[in-house]
Protein backbone atom coordinates (compact mmCIF):
# COMPACT_ATOMS: atom_id res chain seq x y z
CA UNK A 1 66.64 -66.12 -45.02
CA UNK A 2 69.89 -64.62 -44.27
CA UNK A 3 73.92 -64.74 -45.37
CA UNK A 4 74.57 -65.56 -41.65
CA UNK A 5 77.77 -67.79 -41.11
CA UNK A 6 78.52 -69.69 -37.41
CA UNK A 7 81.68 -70.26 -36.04
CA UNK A 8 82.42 -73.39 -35.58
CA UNK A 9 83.77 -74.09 -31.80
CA UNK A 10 85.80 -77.44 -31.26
CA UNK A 11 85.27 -78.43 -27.24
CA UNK A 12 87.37 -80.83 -25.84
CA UNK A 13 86.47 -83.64 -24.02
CA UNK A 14 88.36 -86.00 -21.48
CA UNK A 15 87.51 -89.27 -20.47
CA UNK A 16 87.70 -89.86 -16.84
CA UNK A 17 89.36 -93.03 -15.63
CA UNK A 18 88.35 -92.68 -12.34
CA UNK A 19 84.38 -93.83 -11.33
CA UNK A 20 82.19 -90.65 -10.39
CA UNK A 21 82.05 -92.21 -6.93
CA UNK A 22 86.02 -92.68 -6.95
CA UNK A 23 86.33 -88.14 -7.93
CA UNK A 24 83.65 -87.45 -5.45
CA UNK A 25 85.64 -89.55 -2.65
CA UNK A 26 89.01 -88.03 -3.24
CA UNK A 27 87.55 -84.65 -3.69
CA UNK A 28 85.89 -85.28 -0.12
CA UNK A 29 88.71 -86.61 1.16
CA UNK A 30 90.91 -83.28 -0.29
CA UNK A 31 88.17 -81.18 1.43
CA UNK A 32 88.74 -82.75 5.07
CA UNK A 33 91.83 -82.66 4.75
CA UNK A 34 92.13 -78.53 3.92
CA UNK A 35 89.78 -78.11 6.75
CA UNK A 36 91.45 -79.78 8.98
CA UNK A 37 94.96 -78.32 8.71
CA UNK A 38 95.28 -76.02 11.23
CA UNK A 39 97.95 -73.92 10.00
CA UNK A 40 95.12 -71.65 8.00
CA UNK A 41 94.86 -68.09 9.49
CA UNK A 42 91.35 -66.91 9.10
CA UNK A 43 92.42 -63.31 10.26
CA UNK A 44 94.99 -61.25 9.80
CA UNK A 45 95.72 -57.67 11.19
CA UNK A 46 95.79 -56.24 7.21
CA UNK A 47 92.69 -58.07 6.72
CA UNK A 48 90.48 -54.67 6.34
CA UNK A 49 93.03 -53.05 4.44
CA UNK A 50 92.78 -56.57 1.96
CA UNK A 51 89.24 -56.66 2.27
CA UNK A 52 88.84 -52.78 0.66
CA UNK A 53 91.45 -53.36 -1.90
CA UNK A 54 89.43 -56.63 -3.08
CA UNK A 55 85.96 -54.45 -3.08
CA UNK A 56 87.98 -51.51 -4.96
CA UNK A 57 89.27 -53.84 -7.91
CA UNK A 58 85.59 -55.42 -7.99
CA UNK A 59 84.24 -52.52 -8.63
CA UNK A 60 86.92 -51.43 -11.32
CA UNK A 61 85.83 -54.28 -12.62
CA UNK A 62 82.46 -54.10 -12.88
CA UNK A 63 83.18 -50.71 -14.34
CA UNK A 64 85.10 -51.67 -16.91
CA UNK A 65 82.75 -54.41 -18.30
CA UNK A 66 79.77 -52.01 -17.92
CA UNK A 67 81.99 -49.80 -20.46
CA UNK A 68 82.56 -52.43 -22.52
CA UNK A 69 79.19 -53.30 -22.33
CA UNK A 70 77.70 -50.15 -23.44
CA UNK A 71 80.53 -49.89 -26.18
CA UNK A 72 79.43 -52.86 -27.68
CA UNK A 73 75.59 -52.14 -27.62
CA UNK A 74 75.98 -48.71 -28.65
CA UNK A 75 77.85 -50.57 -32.12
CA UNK A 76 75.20 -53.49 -32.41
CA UNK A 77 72.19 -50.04 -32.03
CA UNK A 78 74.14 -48.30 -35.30
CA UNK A 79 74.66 -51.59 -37.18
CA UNK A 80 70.69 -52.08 -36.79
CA UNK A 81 70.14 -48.43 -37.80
CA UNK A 82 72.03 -48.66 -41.23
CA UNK A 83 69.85 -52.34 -42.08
């Protein structure tokens, strides 16, 4: 077939001490908690001004990868040219 090597990838894997039913309690329990503190201010008077500076960097974002993307597929089009 072909000379194709894989990387091998070591995952890590931690044992839980706690039940499932123990982490979904706590994480409830965390939840309630968050909610119920009422110090949280769901609006603030720069909140627009936050609002288009997180859409602005999303989109830079997006950009970038789409860049990268085409970078990388315009590389992978040539390498299956020159087989």
């Amino acid at each position: 077939m072909s000379d194709v090597k894989h990387e091998i990838v070591s995952i890590p894997v931690n044992c839980e001490k706690r039940t499932f039913e123990e982490q979904r309690r706590d994480l409830l329990t965390s939840l309630e908690r968050r909610n119920n503190d009422n110090s949280v201010e769901l609006y603030t008077d720069d909140w627009s001004e936050r609002l288009s500076g997180w859409i602005d960097s999303s989109w830079e974002n997006w950009n970038n990868e789409i860049r990268r993307l085409k970078q990388g597929m315009f590389v992978l089009f040539v390498s299956l040219l020159l087989k």
